[in-house]
Protein backbone atom coordinates (compact mmCIF):
# COMPACT_ATOMS: atom_id res chain seq x y z
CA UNK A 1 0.00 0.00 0.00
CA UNK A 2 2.53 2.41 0.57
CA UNK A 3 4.46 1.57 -2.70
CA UNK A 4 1.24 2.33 -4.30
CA UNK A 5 0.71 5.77 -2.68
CA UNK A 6 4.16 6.88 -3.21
CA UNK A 7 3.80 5.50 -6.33
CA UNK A 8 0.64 7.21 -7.06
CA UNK A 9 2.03 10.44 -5.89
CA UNK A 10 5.39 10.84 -7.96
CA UNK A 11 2.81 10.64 -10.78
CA UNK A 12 0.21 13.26 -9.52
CA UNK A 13 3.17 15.41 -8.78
CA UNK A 14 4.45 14.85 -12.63
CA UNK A 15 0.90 15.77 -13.64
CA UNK A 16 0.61 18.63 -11.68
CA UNK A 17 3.55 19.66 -13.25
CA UNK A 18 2.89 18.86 -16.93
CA UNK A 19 -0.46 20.64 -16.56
CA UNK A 20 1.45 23.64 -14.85
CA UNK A 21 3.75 24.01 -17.88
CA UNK A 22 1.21 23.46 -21.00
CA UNK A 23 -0.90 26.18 -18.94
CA UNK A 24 1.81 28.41 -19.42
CA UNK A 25 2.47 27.55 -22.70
CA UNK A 26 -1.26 27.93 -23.42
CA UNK A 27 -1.37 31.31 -21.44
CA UNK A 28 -1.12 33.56 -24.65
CA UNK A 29 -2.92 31.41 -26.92
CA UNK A 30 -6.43 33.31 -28.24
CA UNK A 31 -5.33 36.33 -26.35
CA UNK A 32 -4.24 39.78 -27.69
CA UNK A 33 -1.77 41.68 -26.27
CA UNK A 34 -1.90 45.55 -26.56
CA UNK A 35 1.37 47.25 -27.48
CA UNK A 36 1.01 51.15 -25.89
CA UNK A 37 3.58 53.51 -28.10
CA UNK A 38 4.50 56.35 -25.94
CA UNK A 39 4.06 59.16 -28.61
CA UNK A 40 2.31 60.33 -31.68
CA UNK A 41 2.25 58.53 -34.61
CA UNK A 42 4.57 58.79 -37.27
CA UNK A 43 7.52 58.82 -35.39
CA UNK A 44 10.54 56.92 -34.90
CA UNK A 45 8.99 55.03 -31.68
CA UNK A 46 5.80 54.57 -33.18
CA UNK A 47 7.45 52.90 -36.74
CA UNK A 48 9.82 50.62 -34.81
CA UNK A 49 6.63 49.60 -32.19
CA UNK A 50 4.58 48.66 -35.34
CA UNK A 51 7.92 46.98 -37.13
CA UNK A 52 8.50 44.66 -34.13
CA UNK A 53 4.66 44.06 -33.63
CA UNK A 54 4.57 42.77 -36.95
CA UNK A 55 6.69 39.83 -35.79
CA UNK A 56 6.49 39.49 -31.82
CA UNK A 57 3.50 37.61 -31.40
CA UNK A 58 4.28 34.61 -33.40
CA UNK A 59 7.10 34.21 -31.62
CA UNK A 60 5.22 34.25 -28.33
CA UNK A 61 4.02 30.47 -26.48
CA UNK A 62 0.21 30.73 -28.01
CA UNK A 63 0.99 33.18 -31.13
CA UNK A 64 -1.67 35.94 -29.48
CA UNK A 65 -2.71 39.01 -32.12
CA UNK A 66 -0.50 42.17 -31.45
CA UNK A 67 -2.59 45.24 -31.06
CA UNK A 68 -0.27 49.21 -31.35
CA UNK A 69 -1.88 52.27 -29.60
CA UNK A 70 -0.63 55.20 -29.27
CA UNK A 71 -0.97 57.06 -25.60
CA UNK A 72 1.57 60.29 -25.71
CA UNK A 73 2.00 62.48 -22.84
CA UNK A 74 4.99 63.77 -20.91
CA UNK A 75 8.13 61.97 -23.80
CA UNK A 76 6.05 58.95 -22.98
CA UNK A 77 6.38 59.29 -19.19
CA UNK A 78 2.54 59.21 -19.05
CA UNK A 79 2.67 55.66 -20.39
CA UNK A 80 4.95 54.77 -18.29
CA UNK A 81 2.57 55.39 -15.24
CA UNK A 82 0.13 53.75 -16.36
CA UNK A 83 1.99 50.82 -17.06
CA UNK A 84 3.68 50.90 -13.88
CA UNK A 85 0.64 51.77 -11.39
CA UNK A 86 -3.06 50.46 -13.43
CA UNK A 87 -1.91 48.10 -15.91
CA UNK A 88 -2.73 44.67 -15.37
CA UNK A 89 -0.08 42.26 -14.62
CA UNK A 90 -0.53 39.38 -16.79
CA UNK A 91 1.50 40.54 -19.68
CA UNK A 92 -1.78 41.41 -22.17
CA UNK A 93 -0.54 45.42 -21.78
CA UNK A 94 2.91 46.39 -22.46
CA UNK A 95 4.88 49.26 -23.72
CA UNK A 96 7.26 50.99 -26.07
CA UNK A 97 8.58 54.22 -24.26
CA UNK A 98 11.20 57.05 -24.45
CA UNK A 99 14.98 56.28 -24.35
CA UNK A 100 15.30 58.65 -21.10
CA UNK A 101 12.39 56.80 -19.04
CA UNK A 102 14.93 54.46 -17.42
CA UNK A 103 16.58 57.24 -15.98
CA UNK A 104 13.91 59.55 -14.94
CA UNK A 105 13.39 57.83 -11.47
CA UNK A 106 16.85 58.20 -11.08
CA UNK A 107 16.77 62.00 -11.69
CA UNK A 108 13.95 62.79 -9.77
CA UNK A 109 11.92 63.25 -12.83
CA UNK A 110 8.77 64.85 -10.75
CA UNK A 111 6.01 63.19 -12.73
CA UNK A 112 7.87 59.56 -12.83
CA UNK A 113 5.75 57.57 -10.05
CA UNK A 114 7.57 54.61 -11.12
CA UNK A 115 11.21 53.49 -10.14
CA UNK A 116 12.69 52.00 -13.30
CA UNK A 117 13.89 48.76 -12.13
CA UNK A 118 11.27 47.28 -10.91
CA UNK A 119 9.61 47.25 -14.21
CA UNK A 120 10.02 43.93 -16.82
CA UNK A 121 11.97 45.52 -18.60
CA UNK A 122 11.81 43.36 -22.21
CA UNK A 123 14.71 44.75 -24.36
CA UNK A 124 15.74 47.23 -26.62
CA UNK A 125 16.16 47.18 -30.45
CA UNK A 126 18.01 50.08 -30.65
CA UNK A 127 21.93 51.08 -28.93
CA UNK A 128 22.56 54.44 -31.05
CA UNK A 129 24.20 57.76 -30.39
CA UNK A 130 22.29 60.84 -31.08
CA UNK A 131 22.91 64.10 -32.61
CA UNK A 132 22.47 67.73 -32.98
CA UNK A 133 21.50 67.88 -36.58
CA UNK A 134 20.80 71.53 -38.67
CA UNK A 135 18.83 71.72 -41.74
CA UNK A 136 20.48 72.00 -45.05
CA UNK A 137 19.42 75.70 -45.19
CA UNK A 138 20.48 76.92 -42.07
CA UNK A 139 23.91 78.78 -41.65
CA UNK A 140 25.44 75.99 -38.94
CA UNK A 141 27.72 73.90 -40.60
CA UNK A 142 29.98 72.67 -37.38
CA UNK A 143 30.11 72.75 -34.00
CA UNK A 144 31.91 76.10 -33.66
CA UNK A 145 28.55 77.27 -35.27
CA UNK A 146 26.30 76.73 -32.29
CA UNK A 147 28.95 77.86 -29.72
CA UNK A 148 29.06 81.55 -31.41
CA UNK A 149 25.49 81.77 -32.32
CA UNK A 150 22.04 80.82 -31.33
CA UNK A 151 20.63 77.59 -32.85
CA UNK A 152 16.92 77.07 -32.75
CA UNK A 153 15.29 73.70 -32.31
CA UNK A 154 12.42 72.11 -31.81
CA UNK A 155 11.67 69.91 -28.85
CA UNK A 156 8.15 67.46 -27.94
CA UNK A 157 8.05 68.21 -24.22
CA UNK A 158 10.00 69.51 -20.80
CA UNK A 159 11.36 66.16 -19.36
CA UNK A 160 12.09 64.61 -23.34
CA UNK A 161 15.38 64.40 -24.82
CA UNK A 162 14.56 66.54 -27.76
CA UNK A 163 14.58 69.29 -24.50
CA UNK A 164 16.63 68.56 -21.83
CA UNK A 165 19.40 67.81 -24.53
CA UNK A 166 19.88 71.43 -25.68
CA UNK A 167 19.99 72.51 -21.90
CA UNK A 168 22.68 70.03 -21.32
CA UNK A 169 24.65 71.63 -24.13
CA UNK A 170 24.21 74.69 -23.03
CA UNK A 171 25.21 74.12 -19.67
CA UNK A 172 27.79 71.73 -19.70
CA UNK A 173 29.13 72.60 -23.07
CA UNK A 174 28.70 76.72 -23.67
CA UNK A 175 26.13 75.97 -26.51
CA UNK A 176 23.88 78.61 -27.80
CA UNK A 177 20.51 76.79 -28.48
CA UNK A 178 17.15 78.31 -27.84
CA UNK A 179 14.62 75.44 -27.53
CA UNK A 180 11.05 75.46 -29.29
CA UNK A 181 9.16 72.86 -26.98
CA UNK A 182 5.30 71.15 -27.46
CA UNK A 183 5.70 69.27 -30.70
CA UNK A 184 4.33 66.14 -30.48
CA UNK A 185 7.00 63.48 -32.39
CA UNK A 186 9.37 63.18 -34.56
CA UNK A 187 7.43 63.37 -37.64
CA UNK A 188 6.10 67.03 -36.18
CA UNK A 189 9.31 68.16 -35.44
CA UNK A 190 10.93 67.21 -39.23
CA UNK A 191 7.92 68.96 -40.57
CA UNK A 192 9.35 71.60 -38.29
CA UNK A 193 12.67 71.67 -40.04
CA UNK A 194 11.33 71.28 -43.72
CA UNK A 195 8.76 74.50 -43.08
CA UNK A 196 11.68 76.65 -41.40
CA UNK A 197 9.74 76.75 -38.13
CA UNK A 198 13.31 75.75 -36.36
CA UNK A 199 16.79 75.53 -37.58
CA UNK A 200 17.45 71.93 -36.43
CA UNK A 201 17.23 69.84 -33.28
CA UNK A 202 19.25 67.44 -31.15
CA UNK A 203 18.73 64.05 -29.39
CA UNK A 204 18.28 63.06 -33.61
CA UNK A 205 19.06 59.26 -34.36
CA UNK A 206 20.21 57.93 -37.41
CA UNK A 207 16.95 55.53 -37.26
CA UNK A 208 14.46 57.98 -36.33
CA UNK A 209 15.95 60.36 -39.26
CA UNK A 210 15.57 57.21 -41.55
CA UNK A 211 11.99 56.11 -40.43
CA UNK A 212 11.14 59.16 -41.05
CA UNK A 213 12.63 61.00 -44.28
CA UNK A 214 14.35 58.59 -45.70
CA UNK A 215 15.98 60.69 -48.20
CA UNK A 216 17.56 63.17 -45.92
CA UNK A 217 20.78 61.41 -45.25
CA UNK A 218 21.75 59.96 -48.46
CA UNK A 219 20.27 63.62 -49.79
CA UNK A 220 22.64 66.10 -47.68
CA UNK A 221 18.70 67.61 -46.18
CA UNK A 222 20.84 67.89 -42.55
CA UNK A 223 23.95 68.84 -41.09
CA UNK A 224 25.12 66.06 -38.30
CA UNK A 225 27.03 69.24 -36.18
CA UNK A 226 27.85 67.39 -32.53
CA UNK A 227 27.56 63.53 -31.78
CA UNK A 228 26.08 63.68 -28.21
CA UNK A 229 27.26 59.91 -27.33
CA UNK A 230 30.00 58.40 -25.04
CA UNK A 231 31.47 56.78 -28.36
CA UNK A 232 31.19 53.14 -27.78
CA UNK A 233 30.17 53.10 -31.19
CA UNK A 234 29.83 55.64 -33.69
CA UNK A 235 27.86 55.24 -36.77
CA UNK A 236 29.22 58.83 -38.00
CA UNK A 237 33.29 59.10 -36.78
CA UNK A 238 33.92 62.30 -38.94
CA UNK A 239 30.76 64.56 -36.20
CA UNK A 240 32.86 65.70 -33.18
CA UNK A 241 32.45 63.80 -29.90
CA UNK A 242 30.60 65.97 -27.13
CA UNK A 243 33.18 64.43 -24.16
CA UNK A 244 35.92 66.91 -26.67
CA UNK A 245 34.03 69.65 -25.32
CA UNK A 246 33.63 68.82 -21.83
CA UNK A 247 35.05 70.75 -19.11
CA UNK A 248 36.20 69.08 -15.97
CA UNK A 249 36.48 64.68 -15.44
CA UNK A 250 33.01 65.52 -13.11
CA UNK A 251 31.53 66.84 -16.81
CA UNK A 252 32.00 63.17 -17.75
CA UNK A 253 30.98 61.53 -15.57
CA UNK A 254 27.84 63.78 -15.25
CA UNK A 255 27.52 62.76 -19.15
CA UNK A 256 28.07 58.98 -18.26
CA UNK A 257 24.14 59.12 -16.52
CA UNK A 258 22.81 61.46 -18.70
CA UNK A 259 23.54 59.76 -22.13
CA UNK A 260 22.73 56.23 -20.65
CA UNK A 261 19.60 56.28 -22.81
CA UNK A 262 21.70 55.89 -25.72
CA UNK A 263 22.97 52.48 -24.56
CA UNK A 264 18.60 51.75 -24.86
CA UNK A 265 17.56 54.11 -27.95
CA UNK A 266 14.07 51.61 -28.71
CA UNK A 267 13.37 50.15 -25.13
CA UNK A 268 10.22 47.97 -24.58
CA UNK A 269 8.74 47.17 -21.56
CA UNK A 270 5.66 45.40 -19.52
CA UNK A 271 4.32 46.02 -15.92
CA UNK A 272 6.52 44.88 -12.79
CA UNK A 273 5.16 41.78 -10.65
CA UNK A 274 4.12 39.93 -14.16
CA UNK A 275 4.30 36.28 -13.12
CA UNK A 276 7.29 34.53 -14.07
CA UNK A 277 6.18 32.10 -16.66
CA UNK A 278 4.99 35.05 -18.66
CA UNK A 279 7.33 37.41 -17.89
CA UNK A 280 10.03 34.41 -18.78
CA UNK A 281 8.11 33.98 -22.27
CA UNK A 282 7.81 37.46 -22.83
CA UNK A 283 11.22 38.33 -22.47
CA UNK A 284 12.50 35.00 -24.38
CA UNK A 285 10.25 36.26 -27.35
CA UNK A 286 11.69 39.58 -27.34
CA UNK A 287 15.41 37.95 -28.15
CA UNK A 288 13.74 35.49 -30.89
CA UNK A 289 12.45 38.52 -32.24
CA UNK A 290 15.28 40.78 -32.71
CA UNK A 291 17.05 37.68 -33.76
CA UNK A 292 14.60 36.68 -36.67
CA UNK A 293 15.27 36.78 -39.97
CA UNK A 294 11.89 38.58 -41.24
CA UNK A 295 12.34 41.59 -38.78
CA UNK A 296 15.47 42.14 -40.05
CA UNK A 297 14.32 42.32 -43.47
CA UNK A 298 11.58 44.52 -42.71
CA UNK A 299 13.84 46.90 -40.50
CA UNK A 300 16.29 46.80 -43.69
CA UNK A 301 13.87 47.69 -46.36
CA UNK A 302 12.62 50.80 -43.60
CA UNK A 303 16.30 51.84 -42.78
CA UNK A 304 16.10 50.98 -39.25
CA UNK A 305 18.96 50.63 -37.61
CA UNK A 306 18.97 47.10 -35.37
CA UNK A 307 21.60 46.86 -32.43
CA UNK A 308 19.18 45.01 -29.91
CA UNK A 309 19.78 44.66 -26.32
CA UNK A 310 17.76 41.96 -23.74
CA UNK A 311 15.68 42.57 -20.79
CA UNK A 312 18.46 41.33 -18.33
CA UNK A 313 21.01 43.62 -19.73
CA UNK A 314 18.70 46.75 -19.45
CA UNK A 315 17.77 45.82 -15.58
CA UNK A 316 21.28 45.16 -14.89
CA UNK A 317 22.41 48.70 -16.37
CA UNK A 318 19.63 50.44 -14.63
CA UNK A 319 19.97 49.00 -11.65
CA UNK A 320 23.90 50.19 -11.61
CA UNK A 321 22.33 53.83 -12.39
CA UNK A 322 20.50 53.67 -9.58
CA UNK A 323 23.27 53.59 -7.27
CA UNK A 324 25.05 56.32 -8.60
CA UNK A 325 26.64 58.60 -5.64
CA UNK A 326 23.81 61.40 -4.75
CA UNK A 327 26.44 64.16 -5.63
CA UNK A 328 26.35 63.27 -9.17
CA UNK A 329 22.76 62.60 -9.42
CA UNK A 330 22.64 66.04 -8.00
CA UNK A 331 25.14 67.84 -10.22
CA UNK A 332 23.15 65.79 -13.87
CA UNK A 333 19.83 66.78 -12.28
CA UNK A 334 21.00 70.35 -12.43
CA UNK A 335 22.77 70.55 -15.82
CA UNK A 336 19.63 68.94 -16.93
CA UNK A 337 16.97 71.07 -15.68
CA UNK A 338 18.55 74.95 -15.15
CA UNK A 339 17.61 77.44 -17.58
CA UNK A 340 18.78 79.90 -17.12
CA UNK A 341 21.18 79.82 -20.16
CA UNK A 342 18.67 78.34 -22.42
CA UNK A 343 15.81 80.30 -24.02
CA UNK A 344 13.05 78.77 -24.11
CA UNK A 345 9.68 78.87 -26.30
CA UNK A 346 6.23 76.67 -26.89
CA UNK A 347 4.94 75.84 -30.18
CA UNK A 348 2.12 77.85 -31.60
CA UNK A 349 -0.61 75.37 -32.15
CA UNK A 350 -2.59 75.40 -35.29
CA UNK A 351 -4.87 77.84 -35.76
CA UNK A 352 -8.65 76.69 -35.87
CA UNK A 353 -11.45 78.41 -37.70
CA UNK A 354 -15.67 77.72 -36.55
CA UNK A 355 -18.73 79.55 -37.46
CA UNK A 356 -20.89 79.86 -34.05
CA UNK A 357 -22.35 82.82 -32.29
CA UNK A 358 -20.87 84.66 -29.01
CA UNK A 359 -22.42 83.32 -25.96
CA UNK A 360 -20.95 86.01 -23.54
CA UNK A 361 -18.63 89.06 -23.15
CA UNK A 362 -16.49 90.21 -20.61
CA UNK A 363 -14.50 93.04 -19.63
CA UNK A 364 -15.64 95.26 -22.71
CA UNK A 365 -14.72 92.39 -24.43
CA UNK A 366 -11.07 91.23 -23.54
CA UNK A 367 -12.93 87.76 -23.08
CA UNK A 368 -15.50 86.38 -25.56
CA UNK A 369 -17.23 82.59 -25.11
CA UNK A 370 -19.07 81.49 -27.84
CA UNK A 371 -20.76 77.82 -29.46
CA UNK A 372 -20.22 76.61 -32.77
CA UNK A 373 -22.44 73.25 -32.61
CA UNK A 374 -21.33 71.03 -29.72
CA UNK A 375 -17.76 73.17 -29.87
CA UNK A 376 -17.36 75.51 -27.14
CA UNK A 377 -14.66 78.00 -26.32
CA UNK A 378 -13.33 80.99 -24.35
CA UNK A 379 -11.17 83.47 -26.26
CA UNK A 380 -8.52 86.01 -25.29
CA UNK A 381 -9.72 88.79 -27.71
CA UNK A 382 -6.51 91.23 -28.03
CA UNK A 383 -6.77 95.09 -29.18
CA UNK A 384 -3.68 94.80 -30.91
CA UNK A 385 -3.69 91.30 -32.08
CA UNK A 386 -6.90 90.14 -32.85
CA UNK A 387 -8.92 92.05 -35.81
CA UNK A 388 -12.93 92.28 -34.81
CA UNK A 389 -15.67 93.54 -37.86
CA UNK A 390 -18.86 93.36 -37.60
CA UNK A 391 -21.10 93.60 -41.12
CA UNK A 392 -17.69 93.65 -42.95
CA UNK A 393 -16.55 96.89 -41.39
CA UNK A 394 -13.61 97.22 -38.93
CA UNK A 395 -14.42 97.21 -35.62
CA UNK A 396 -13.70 97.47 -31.27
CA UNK A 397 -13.68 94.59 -29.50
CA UNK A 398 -15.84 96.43 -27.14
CA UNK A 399 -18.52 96.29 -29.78
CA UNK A 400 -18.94 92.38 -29.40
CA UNK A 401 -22.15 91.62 -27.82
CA UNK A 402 -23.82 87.55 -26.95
CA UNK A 403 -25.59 86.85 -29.47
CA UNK A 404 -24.01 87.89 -32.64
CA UNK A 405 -23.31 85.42 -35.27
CA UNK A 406 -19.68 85.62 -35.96
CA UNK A 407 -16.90 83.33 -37.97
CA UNK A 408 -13.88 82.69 -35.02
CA UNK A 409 -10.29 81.76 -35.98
CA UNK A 410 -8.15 81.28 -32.89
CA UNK A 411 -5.06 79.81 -32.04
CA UNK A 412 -5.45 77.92 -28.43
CA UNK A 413 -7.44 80.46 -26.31
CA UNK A 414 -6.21 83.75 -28.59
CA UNK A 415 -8.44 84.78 -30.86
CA UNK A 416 -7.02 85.88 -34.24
CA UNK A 417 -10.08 86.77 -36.18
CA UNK A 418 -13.51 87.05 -35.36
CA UNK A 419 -15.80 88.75 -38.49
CA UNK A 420 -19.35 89.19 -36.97
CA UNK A 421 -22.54 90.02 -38.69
């Protein structure tokens, strides 16, 4: 009898098992997963998210569908909230965020409520320096350019690279760059360049460039002026290093936390406290992926540049940053975030145009609400800046009264235009 039960139970325990493992196997299988992209689309982040979605999921235990949404907000920081603090933890909802997310815990990024290790952190497809690039049609031609004379570029937001990049400069480096910040990607801010809106901008990679305007490198479009990388490899040696412009050895190693993100230029991610089995598959899938012969085709025939990195190797890195002596943290937080050397400027959004009818008028008319259908608003009306007529004939803004049908064109809450009759 007791062979039998011990018998009896080695097997139970080996079914228990099996069952364990298909489960996991099966996990996936007639699931989707959503894949969040951190910013607009049309970007860099946004084509190598939908590249690698392409070819993740059948690589995945269960081959599960592959769904890409965009959620921008704060260079992707947003995302990473949500992913950190509300998404659920079963590996359905992961991520493709900014390059300079891992560090933002460590800075004290104020609007990080996440600390970077913690996350499951599934690779990167991209290791790539950046660059301060100037438009074809600018007058900057080297570095010396931008050290005598002010540079304008374009930025997405206060805590992204695109911004804190040109402060950097400026601060550690004597740089003259006055930043343009609110557009919302890549795409926005190379639309930038080819309107003349800005002169250039920096934090550029080769593979964003080349997912975006393909024609601009192999077309002389832009002017690579400073390679803003720590030169463990460089895709353009002829661009002059930033560390040959550095100041004191506590410059570099200021530098060393603040141009990690290049080491993790495409970095993926899901939730922290994912079980093992799927964080295990997740992460395993990540290297067949990078490793597969059809994503490398597809990256090829975009231009993307492919220099992957795993999961392990990003938590190991980040971890290491996170134990970098306060002093240092102290001295990057500042170069990162004082302004006082950098001018800085918002994007004008575009300007919108709606028939409706004024709804109310304040202070003689300094403030005008109206309706236009189920589109409401609340204008800034300006004596100088914002021409008023009424039946086709010039007129005060003190002259607007509710009720009047009018034609409004505004740009956020200033009103440009607004031809009454």
């Amino acid at each position: 009898m007791t062979t039998f039960t011990f018998r009896t139970a080695i097997v139970l325990t080996a079914l228990v098992a099996c069952t364990a493992t298909a489960d996991a196997q099966d996990f996936f299988k007639g699931k989707q997963i959503t894949l969040y992209v951190g910013y607009a689309p049309g970007g860099g982040y946004d084509s190598y998210a939908r590249t690698f979605a392409r070819h993740y999921g059948r690589l995945i235990p269960g081959n599960p569908d592959i769904v890409v949404k965009n959620m921008p907000g704060a260079g992707s920081v947003k995302l990473a909230n949500y992913l950190y603090n509300s998404a659920r933890k079963d590996g359905r909802e992961i991520g493709a965020l900014g390059r300079e997310v891992p560090t933002s815990s460590v800075l004290g990024v104020e609007n990080a409520k996440f600390t970077a290790s913690k996350f499951t952190w599934l690779g990167s497809l991209g290791s790539e320096g950046t660059y301060c690039v100037a438009w074809h049609q600018t007058p900057f031609r080297t570095t010396k350019d931008i050290l005598e004379k002010q540079f304008i570029v374009g930025g997405t937001n206060g805590r992204s690279m695109t911004v804190t990049t040109p402060v950097i400069l400026n601060n550690l480096v004597g740089t003259k760059i006055k930043v343009i910040a609110g557009y919302p990607g890549s795409a926005a801010l190379h639309l930038a360049m080819e309107r003349g809106e800005i002169q250039g901008r920096c934090a550029s990679t080769i593979s964003s460039t080349n997912s975006s305007r393909p024609d601009w490198i192999p077309g002389k479009k832009i002017t690579f002026l400073l390679d803003i990388s720590l030169a463990e490899k460089r895709h353009m040696p002829d661009v002059p290093l930033i560390t040959e412009f550095t100041r004191t050895p506590e410059d570099r190693q200021v530098l060393e936390l603040l141009l990690a993100p290049d080491s993790w230029t495409r970095p993926f991610v899901a939730p922290p406290d994912i079980a093992p089995a799927q964080a295990t598959q997740l992460k395993a899938a990540f290297v067949r992926t990078y490793e597969d012969a059809k994503l490398k085709a597809d990256m090829d025939r975009q231009k993307m540049v492919l220099d992957p990195m795993s999961g392990d190797a990003m938590k190991a890195r980040i971890e290491r940053l996170e134990k970098i002596p306060a002093a240092i943290v102290k001295v990057a937080v500042e170069a990162s975030q004082k302004t006082d050397r950098t001018e800085m400027a918002k994007v004008a959004g575009p300007i919108e145009k709606v028939k409706g009818a004024i709804t109310k008028v304040e202070n003689d008319g300094r403030k005008v609400s109206f309706e236009a259908g189920a589109k409401k608003g609340r204008l800034n009306v300006s004596s100088s800046g914002t021409k008023v007529t009424i039946d086709g004939k010039a007129a005060k803004r003190k002259q607007l009264k509710a009720g009047l049908a009018c034609d409004f064109a505004y740009q956020g809450t200033a009103a440009k235009t607004i031809a009454c009759k």
